[in-house]
C-alpha atoms as a PDB file:
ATOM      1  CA  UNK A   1      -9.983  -9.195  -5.552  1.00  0.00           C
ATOM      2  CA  UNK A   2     -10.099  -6.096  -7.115  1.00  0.00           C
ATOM      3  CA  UNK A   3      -8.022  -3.019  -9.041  1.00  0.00           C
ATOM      4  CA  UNK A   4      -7.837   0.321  -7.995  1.00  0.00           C
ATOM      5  CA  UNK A   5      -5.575   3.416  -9.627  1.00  0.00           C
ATOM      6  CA  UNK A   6      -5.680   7.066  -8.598  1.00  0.00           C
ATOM      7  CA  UNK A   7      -3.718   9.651 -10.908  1.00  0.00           C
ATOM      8  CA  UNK A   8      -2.148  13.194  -9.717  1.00  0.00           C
ATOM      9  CA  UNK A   9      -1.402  15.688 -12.627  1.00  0.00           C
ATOM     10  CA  UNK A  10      -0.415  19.101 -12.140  1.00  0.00           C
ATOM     11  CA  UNK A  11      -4.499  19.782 -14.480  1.00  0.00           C
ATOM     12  CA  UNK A  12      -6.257  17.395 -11.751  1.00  0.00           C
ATOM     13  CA  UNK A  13      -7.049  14.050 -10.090  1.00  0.00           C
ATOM     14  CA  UNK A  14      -8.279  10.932 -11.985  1.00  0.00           C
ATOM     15  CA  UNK A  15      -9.801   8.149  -9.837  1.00  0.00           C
ATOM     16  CA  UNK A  16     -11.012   4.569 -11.275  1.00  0.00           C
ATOM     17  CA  UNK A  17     -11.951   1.448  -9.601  1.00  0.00           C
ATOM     18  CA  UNK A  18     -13.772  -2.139 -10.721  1.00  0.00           C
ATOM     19  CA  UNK A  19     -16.226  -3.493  -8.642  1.00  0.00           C
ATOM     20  CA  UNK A  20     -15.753  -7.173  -8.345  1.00  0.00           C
ATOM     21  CA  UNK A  21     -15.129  -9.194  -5.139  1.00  0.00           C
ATOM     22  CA  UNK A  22     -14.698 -12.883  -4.586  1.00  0.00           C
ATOM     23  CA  UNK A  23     -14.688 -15.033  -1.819  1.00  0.00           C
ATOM     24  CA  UNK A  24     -14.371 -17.968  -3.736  1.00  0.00           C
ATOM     25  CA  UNK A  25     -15.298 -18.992  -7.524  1.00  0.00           C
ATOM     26  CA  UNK A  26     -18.955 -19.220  -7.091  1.00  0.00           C
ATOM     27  CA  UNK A  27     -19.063 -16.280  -4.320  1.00  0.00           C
ATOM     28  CA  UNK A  28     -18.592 -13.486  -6.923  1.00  0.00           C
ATOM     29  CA  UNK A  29     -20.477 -10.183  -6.245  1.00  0.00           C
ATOM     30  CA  UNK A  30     -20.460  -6.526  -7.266  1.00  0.00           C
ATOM     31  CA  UNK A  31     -19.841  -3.665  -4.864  1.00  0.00           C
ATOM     32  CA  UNK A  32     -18.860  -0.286  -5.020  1.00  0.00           C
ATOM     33  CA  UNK A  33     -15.329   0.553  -4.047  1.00  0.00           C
ATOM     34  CA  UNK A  34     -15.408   4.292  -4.523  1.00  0.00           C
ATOM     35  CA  UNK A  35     -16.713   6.735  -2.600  1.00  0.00           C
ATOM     36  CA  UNK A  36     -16.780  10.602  -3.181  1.00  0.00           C
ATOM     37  CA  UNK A  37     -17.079  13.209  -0.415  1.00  0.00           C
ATOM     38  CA  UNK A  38     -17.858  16.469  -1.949  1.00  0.00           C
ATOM     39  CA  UNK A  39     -18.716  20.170  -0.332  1.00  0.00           C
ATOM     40  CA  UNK A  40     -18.573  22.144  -3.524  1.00  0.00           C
ATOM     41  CA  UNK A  41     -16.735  25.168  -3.566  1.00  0.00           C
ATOM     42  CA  UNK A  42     -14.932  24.176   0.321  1.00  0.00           C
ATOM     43  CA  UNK A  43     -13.515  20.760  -0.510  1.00  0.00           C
ATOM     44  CA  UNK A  44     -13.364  17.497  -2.972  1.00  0.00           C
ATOM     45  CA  UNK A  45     -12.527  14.064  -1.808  1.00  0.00           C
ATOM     46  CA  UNK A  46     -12.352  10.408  -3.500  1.00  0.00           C
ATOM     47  CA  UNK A  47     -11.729   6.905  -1.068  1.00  0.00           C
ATOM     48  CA  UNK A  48     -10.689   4.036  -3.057  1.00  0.00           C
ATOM     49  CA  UNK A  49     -10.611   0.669  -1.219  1.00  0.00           C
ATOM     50  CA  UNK A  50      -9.298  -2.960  -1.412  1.00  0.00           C
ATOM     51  CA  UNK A  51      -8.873  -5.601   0.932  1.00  0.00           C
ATOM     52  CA  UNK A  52     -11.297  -7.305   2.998  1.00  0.00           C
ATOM     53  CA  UNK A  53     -14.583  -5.508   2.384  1.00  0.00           C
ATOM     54  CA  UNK A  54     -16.002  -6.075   5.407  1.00  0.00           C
ATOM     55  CA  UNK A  55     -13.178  -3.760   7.168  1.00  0.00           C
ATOM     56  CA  UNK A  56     -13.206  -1.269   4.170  1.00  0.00           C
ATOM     57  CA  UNK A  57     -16.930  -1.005   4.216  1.00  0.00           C
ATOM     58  CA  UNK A  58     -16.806  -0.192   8.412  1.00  0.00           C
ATOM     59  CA  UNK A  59     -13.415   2.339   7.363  1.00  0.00           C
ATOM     60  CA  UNK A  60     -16.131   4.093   5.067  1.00  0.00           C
ATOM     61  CA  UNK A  61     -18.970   4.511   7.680  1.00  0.00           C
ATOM     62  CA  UNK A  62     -16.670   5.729  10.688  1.00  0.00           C
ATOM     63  CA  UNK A  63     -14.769   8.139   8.301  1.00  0.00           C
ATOM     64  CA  UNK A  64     -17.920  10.404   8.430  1.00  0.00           C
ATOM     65  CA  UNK A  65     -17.820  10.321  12.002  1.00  0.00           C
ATOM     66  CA  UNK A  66     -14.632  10.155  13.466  1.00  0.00           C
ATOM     67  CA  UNK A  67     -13.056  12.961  15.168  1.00  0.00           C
ATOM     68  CA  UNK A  68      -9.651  13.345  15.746  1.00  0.00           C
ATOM     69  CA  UNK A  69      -7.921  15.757  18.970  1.00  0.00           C
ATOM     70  CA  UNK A  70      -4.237  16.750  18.803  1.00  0.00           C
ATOM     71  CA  UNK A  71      -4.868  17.564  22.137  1.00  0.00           C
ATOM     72  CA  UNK A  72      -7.668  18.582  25.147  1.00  0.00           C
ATOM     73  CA  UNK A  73      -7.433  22.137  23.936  1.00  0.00           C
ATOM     74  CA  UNK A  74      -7.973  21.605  20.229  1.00  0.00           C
ATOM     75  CA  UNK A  75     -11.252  21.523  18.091  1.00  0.00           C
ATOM     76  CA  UNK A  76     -11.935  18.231  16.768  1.00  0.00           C
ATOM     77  CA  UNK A  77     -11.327  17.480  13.145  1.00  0.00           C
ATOM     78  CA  UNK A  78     -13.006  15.931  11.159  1.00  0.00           C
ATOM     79  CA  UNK A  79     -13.012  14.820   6.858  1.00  0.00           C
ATOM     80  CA  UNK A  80     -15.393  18.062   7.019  1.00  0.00           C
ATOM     81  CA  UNK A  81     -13.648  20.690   8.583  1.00  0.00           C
ATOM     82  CA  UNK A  82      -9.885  19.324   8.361  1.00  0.00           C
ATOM     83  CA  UNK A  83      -7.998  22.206   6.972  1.00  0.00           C
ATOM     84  CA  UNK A  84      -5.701  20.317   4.700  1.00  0.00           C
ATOM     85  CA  UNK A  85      -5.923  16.999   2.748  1.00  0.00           C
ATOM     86  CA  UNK A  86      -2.932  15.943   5.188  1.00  0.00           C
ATOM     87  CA  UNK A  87      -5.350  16.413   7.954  1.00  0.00           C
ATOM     88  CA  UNK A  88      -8.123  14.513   6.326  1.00  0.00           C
ATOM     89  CA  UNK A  89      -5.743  11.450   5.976  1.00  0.00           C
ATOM     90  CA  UNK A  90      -4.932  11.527   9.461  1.00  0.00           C
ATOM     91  CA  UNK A  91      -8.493  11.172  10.290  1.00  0.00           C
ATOM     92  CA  UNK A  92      -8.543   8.487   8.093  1.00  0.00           C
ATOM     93  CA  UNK A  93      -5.839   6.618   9.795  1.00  0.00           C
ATOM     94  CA  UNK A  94      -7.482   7.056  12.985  1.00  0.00           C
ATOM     95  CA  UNK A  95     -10.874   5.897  11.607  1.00  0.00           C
ATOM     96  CA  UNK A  96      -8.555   2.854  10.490  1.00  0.00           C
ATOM     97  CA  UNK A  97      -7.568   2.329  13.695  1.00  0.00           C
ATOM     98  CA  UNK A  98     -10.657   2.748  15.277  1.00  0.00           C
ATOM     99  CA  UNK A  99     -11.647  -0.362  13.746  1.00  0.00           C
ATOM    100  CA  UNK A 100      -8.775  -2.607  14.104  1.00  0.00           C
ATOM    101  CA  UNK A 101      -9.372  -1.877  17.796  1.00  0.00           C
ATOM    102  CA  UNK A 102     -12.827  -2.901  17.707  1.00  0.00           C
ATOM    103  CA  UNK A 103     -12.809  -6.009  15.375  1.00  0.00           C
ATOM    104  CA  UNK A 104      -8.929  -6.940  15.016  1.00  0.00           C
ATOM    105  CA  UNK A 105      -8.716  -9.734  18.161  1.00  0.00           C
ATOM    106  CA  UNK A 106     -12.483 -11.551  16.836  1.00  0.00           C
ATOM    107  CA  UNK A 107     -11.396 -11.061  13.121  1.00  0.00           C
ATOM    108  CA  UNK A 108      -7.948 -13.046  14.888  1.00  0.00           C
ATOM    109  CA  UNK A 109      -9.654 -15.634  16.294  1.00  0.00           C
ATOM    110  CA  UNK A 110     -11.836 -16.460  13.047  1.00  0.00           C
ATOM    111  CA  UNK A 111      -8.564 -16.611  11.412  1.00  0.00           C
ATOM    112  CA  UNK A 112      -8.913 -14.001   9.213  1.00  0.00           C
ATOM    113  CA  UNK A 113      -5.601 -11.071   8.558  1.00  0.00           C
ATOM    114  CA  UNK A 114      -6.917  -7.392   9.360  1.00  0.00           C
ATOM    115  CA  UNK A 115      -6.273  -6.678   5.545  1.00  0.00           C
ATOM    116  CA  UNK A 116      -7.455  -3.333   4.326  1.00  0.00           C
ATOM    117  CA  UNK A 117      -5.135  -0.715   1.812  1.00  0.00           C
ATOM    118  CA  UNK A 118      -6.898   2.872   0.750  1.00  0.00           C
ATOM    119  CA  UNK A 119      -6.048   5.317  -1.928  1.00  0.00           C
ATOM    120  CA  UNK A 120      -7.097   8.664  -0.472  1.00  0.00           C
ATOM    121  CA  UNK A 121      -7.415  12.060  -2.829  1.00  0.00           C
ATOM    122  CA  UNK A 122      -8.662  15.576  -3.123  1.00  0.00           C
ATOM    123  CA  UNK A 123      -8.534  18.858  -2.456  1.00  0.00           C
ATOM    124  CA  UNK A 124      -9.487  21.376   0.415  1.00  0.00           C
ATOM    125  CA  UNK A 125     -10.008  25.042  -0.443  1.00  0.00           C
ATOM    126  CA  UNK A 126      -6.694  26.968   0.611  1.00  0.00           C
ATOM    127  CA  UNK A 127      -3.989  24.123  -0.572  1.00  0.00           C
ATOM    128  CA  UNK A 128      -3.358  22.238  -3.373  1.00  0.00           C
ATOM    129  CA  UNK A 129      -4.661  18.443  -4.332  1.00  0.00           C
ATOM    130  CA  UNK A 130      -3.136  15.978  -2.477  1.00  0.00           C
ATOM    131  CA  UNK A 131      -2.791  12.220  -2.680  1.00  0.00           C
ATOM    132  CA  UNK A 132      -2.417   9.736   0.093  1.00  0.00           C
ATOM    133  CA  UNK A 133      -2.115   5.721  -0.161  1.00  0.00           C
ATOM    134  CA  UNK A 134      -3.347   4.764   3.631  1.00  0.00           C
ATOM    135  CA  UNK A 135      -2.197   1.372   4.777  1.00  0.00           C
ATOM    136  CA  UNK A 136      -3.626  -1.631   6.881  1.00  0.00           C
ATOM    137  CA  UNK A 137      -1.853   0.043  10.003  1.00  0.00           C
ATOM    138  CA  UNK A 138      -3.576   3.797   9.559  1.00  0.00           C
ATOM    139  CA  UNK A 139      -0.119   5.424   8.051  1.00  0.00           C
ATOM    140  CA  UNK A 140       0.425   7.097   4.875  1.00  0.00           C
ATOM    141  CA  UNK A 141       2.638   8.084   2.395  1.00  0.00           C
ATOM    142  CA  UNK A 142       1.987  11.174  -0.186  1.00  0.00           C
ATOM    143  CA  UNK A 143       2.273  10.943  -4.362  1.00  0.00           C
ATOM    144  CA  UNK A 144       4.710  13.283  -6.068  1.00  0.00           C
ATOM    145  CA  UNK A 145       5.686  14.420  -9.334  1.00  0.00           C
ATOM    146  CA  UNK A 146       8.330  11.322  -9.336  1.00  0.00           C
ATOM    147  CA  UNK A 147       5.871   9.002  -8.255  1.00  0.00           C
ATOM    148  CA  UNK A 148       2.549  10.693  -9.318  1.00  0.00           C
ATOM    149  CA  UNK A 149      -0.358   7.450  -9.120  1.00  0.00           C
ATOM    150  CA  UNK A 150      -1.014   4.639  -6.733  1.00  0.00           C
ATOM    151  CA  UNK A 151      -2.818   1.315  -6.987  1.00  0.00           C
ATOM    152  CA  UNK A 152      -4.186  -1.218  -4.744  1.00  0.00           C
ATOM    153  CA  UNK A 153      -5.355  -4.768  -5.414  1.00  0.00           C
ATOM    154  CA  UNK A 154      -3.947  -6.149  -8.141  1.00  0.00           C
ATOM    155  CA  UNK A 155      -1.566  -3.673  -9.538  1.00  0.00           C
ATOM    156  CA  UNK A 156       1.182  -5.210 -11.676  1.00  0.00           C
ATOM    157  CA  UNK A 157      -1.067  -6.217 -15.236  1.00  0.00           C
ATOM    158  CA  UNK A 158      -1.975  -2.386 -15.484  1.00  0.00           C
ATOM    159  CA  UNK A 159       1.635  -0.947 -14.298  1.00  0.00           C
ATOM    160  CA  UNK A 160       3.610  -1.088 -17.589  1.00  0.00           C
ATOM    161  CA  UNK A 161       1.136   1.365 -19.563  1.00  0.00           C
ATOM    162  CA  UNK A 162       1.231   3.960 -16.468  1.00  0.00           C
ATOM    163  CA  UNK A 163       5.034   3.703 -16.110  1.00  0.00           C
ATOM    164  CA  UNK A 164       5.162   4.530 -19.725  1.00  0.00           C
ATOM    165  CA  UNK A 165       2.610   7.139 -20.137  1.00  0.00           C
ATOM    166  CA  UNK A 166       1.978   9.399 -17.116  1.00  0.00           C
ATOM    167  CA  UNK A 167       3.562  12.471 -16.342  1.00  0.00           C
ATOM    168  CA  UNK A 168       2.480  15.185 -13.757  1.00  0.00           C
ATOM    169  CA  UNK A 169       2.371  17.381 -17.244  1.00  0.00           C
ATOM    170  CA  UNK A 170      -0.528  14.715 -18.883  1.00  0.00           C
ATOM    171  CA  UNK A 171      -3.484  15.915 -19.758  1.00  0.00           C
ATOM    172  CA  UNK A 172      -6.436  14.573 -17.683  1.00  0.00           C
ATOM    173  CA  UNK A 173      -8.373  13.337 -20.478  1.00  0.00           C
ATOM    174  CA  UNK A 174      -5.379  11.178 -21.711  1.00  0.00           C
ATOM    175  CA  UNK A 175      -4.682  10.217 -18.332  1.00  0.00           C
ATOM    176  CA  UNK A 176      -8.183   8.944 -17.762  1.00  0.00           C
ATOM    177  CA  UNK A 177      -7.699   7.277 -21.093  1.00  0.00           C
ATOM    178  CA  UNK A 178      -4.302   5.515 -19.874  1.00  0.00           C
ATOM    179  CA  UNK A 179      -6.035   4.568 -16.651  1.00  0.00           C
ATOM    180  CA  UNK A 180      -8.895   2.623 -18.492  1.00  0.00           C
ATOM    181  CA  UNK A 181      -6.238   1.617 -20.831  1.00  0.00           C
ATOM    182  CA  UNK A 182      -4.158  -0.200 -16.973  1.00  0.00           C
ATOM    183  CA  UNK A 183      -7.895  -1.516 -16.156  1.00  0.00           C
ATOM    184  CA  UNK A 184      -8.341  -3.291 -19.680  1.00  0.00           C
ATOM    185  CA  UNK A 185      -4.940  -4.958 -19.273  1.00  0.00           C
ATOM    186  CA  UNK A 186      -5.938  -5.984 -15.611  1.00  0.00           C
ATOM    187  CA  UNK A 187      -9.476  -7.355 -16.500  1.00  0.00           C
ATOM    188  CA  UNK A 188      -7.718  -9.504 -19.597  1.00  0.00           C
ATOM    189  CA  UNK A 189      -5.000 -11.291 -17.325  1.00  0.00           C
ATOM    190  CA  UNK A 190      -7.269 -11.363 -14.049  1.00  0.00           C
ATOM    191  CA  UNK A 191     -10.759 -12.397 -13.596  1.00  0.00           C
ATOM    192  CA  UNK A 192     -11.058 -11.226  -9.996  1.00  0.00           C
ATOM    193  CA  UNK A 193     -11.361  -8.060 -11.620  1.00  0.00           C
ATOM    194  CA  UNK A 194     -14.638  -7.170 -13.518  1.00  0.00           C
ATOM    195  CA  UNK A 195     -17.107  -4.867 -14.612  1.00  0.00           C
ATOM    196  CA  UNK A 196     -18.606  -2.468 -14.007  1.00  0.00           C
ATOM    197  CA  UNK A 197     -16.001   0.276 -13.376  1.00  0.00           C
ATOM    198  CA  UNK A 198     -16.266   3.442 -11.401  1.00  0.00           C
ATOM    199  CA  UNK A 199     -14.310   6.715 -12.922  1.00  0.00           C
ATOM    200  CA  UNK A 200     -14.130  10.432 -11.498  1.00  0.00           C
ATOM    201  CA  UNK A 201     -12.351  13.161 -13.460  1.00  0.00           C
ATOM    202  CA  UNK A 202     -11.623  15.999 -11.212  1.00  0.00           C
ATOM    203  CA  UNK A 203      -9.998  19.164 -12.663  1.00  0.00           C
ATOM    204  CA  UNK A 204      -8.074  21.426 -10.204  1.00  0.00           C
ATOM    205  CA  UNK A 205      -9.450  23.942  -7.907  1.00  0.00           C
ATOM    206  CA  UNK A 206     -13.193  23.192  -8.915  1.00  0.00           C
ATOM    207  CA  UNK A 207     -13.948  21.656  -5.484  1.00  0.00           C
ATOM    208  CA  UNK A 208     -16.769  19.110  -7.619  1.00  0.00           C
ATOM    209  CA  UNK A 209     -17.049  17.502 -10.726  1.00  0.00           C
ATOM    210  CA  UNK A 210     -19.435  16.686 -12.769  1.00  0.00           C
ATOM    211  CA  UNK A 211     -17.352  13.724 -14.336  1.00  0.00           C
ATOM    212  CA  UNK A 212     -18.368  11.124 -12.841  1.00  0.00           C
ATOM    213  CA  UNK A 213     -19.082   7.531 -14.835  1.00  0.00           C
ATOM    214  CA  UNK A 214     -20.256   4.067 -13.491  1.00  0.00           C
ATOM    215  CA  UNK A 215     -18.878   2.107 -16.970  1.00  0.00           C
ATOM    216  CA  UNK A 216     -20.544  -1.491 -17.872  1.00  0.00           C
ATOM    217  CA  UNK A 217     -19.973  -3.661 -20.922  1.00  0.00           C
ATOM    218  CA  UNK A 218     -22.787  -2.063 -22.941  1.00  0.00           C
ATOM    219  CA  UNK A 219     -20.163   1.567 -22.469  1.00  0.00           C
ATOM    220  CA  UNK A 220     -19.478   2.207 -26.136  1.00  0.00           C
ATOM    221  CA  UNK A 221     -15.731   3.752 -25.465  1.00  0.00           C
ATOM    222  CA  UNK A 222     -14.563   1.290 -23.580  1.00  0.00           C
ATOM    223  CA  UNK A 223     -15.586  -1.355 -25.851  1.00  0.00           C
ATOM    224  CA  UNK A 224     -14.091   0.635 -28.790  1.00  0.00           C
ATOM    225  CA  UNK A 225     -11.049   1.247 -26.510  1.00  0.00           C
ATOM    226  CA  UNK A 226     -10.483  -2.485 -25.607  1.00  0.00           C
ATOM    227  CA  UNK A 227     -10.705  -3.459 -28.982  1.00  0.00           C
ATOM    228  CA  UNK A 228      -8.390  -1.057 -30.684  1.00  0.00           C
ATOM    229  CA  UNK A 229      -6.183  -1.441 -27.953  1.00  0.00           C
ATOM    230  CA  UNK A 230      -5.777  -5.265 -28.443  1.00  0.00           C
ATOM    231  CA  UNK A 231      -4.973  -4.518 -32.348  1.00  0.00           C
ATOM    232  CA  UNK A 232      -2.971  -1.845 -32.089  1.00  0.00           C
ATOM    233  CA  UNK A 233      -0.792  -3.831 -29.698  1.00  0.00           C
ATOM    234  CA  UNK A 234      -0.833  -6.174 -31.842  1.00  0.00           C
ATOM    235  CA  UNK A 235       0.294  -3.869 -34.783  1.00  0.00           C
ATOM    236  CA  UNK A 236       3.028  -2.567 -32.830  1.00  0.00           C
ATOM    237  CA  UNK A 237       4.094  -6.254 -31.826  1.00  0.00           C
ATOM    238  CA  UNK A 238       4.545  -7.173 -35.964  1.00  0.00           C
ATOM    239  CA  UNK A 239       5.625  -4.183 -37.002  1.00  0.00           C
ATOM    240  CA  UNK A 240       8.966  -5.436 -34.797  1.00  0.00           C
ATOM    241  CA  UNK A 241      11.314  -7.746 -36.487  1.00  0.00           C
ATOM    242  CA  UNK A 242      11.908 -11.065 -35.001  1.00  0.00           C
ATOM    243  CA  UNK A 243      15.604 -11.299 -33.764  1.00  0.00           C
ATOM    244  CA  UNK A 244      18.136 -13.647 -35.673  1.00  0.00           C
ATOM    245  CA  UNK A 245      21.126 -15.334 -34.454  1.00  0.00           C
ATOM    246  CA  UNK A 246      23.850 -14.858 -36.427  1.00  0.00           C
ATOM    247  CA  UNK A 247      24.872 -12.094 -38.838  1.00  0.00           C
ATOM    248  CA  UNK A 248      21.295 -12.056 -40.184  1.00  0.00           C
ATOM    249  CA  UNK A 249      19.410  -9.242 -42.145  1.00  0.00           C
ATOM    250  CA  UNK A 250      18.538  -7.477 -39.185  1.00  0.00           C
ATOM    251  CA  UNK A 251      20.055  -4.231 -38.075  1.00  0.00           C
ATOM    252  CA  UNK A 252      20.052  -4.971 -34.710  1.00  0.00           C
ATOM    253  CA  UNK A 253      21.004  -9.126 -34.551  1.00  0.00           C
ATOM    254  CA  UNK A 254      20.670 -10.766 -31.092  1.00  0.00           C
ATOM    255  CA  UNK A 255      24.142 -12.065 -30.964  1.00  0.00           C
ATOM    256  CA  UNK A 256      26.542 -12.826 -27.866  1.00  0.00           C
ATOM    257  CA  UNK A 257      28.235  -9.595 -26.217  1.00  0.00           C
ATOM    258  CA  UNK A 258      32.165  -9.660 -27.152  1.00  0.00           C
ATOM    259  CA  UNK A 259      33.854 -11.107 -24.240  1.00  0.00           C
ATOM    260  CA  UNK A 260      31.163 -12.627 -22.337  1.00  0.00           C
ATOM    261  CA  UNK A 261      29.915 -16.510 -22.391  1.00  0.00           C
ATOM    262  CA  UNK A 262      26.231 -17.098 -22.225  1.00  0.00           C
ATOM    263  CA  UNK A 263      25.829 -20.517 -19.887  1.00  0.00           C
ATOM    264  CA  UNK A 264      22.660 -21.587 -21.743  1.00  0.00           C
ATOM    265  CA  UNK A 265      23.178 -24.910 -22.979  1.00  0.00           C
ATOM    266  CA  UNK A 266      26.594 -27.448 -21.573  1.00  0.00           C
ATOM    267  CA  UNK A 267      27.754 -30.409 -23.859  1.00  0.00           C
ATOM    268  CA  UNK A 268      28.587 -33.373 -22.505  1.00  0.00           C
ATOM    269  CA  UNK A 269      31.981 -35.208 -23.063  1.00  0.00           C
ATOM    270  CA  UNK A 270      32.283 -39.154 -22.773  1.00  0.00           C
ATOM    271  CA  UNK A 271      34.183 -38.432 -19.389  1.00  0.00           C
ATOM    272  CA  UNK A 272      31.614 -36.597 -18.004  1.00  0.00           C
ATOM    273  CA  UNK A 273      28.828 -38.343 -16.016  1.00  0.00           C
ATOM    274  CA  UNK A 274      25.173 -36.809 -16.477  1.00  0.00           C
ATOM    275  CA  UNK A 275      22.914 -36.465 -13.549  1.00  0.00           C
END
């Protein structure tokens, strides 16, 4: 399995992704499921990947090559001369499809779902940054300041921190903070998520970055982070007064609403019969 989570603030893009995948409990391996394409000072782009690795890893090596035509008159585009990030996703999809057309019918027959989901990011010189989740059948949709991250694999142990944290107006070093922060609580709950972890910090209009961090267990933040994090939850958790059920000493008692009957518990009465 795996975790992937790609941030879009109004000061820049944050990218991180583990690097386990399993194909069973004693098939566990390590590989790589982040990829940066980078033409500094024309364009900056991150793939993230999940799914069947087989398919992502074939998505990776035809993106570099695939040329899309809107039609017989046009110049082909490519990730490399697309003029906008929109246009660089559409290649994507097609590269997406490109594959499904070659391997979809044998992967069929083996029994095995054409499973693949992308998060795709950057920016191309002349446009803002842009951010894409691609899906198994080549479409997209884009992230916006409502909805400004996506993550693929498995998502819902490191939602709660992101849903309570991120803003388009975070800072990108706190956001790459709350993103390690949505890895730590994914890696605790799920161990078809592990070490090590891949993490680009890309700052707006730069077109590269230098921020770029492959993070093991010997990484002395994240160990500090994962530790404080675990007692300062814990902190937090105390610090909150266990609830009473009456008129207790609490301020805030958890006690019936007025007019409403709570069907938690049913008494029986000699006439009734139990089942």
């Amino acid at each position: 399995m795996t975790y992937c989570v790609a941030i879009k603030l109004n000061a820049g893009l944050v990218f991180l992704s583990d690097s386990r995948t399993n194909a069973g409990l004693d098939q566990i391996s390590t590989f790589r499921k982040m990829i940066v394409y980078e033409k500094p000072g024309d364009r900056f782009m991150v793939l993230l990947s999940a799914g069947n690795l087989s398919i992502s890893q074939s998505v990776r090596e035809i993106l570099q090559i695939e040329k899309l035509k809107d039609n017989d008159d046009s110049d082909p585009i490519t990730i490399w001369n697309a003029k906008s990030m929109f246009d660089a996703a559409r290649v994507l999809g097609a590269a997406i499809r490109h594959v499904y057309d070659r391997d979809a019918a044998a992967l069929k027959q083996a029994g095995v779902d054409f499973n693949v989901s992308l998060i795709f990011g950057g920016q191309i010189h002349g446009e803002g940054m842009r951010l894409f989740q691609v899906y198994s059948a080549g479409n997209f949709i884009e992230a916006t300041p409502e909805t400004p991250y996506f993550q693929i694999g498995e998502s819902k142990y490191g939602k709660p921190v992101l849903d309570r944290v991120i803003t388009p107006h975070t800072p990108l070093d706190e956001a790459a903070k709350c993103a390690l922060v949505s890895m730590d609580s994914t890696l605790k709950s799920n161990l078809s998520v592990g070490l090590p972890l891949d993490l680009v910090v890309y700052e707006a209009s730069r077109f590269q970055t230098d921020k770029v961090v492959c993070i093991d267990e010997n990484n002395p933040y994240f160990k500090m982070m994962h530790n404080n994090w675990g007692v300062k939850l814990r902190e937090v958790f105390d610090s909150i007064e266990d609830p009473t059920w009456d008129d207790g000493k609490t301020e805030v008692p958890l006690i019936q609403p007025p007019g409403r009957s709570l069907p938690l518990r049913k008494i029986s009465t000699p006439d009734e019969k139990l089942i």
